[in-house]
Protein backbone atom coordinates (compact mmCIF):
# COMPACT_ATOMS: atom_id res chain seq x y z
CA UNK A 1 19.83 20.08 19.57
CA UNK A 2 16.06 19.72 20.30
CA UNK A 3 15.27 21.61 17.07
CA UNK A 4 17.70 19.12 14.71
CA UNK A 5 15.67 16.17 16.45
CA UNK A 6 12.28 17.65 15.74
CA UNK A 7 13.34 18.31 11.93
CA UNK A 8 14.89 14.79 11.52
CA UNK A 9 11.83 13.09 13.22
CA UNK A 10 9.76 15.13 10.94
CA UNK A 11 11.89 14.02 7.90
CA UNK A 12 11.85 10.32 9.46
CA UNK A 13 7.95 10.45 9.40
CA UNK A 14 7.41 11.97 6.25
CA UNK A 15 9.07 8.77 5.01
CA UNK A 16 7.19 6.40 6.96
CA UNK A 17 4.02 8.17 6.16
CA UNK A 18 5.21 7.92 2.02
CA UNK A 19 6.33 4.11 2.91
CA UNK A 20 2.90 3.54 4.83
CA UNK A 21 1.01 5.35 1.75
CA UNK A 22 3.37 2.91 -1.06
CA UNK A 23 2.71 -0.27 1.12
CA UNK A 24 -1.19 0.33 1.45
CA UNK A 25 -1.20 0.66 -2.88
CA UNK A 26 0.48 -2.23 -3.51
CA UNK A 27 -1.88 -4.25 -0.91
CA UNK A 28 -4.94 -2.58 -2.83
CA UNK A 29 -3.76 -3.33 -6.13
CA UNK A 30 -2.78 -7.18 -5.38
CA UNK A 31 -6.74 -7.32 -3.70
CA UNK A 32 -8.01 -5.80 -6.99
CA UNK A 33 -5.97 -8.92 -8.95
CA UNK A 34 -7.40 -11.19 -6.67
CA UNK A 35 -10.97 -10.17 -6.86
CA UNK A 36 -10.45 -9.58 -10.83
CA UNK A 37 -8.68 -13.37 -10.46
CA UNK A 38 -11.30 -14.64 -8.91
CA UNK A 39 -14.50 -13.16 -11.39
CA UNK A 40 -12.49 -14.57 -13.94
CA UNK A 41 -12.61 -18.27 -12.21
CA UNK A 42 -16.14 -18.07 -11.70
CA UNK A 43 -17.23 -16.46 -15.31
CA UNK A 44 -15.07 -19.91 -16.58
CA UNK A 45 -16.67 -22.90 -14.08
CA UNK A 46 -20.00 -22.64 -16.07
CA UNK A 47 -18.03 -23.82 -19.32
C-alpha cells in the first residue's frame, strides 16, 4: 500500500512540478509583452 502511495505522490508531483514549470512561462512571457508594451509607449510619447 505504502509503495502505490509513494508512486502516485510521485506521479502527483511530477504534474505539479510540469503545472508549476507551464504557469511560471506563461507569467514570463505576459512580463516580456508588458515590458515590450511598454518600450513601445515610450518610443511613441516623443511624437
Amino acid at each position: 500500500m505504502s509503495i502505490v502511495f509513494d508512486i502516485y505522490s510521485l506521479y502527483s508531483n511530477k504534474k505539479l512540478i510540469k503545472f508549476v514549470i507551464f504557469a511560471h512561462i506563461i507569467f514570463i512571457n505576459r512580463n516580456i509583452k508588458n515590458k515590450c508594451h511598454l518600450a513601445f509607449l515610450d518610443t511613441k510619447k516623443p511624437l
